[in-house]
Protein backbone atom coordinates (compact mmCIF):
# COMPACT_ATOMS: atom_id res chain seq x y z
CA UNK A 1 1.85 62.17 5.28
CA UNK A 2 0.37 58.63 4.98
CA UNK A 3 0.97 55.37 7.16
CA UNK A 4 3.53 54.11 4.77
CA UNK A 5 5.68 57.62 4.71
CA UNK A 6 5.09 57.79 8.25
CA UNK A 7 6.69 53.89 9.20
CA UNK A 8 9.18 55.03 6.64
CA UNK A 9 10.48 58.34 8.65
CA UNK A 10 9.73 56.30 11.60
CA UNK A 11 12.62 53.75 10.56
CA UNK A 12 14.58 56.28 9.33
CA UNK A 13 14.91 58.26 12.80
CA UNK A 14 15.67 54.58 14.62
CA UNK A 15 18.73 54.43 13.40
CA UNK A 16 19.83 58.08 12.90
CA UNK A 17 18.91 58.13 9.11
CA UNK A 18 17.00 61.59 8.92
CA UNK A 19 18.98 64.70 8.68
CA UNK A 20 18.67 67.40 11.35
CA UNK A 21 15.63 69.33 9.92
CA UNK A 22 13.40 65.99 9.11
CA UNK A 23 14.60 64.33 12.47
CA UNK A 24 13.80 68.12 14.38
CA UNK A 25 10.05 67.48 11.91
CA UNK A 26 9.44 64.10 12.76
CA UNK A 27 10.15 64.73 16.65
CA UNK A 28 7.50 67.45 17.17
CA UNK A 29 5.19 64.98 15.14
CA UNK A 30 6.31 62.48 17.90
CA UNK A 31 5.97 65.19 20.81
CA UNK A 32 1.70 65.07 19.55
CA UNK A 33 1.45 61.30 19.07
CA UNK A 34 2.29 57.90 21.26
CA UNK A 35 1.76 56.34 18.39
CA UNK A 36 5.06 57.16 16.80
CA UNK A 37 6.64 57.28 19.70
CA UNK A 38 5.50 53.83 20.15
CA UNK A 39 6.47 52.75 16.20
CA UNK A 40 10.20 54.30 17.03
CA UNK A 41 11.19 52.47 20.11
CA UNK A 42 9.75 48.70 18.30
CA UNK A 43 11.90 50.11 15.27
CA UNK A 44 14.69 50.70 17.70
CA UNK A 45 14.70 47.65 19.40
CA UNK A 46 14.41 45.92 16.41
CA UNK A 47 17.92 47.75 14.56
CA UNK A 48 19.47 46.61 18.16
CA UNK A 49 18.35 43.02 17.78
CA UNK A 50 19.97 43.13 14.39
CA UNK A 51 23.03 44.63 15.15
CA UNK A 52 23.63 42.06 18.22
CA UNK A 53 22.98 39.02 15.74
CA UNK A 54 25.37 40.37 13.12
CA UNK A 55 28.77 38.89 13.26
CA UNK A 56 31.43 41.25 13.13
CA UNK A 57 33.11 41.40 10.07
CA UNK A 58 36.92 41.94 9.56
CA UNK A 59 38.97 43.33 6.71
CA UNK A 60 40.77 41.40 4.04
CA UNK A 61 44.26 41.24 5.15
CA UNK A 62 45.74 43.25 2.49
CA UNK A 63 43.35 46.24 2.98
CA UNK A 64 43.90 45.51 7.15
CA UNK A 65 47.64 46.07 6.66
CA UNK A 66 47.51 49.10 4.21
CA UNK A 67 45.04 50.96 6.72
CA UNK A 68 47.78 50.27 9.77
CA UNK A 69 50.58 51.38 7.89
CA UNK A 70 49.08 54.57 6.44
CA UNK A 71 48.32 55.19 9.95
CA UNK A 72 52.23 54.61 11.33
CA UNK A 73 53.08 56.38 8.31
CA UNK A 74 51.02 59.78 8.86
CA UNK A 75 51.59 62.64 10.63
CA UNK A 76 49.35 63.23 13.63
CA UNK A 77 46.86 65.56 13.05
CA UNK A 78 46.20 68.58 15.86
CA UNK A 79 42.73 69.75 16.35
């Protein structure tokens, strides 16, 4: 794997992108280097820092009030 799959994966497992096997991969690759480790938290923090500077964003009104009536409208759901 080079430097530029490796950031890639690295990015990927930030934000929860890698599915079980990969993310199970990537960890044990972590477990051997402090490198990654390293690259994963700055990736991390960085998602977080984008996610607190995003302003929400709210549904168009029609789209709002279809979702809340579909969901007065169904029947609940027993698990």
């Amino acid at each position: 794997m080079n430097d530029e799959d490796l950031q890639a994966r690295a990015a990927a497992y930030a934000i929860g992108a890698l599915d079980p096997a990969e993310a199970r991969a990537f960890e044990a690759l972590m477990a051997e280097r402090a490198d990654l480790r390293t690259l994963v938290r700055e990736r991390q923090e960085g998602s977080a820092l984008l996610a607190a500077g995003t302003p929400p964003a709210a549904p168009r009104a029609e789209l709002r009030d279809r979702g809340l009536a579909a969901a007065r409208t169904e029947a609940p759901r027993h698990l």
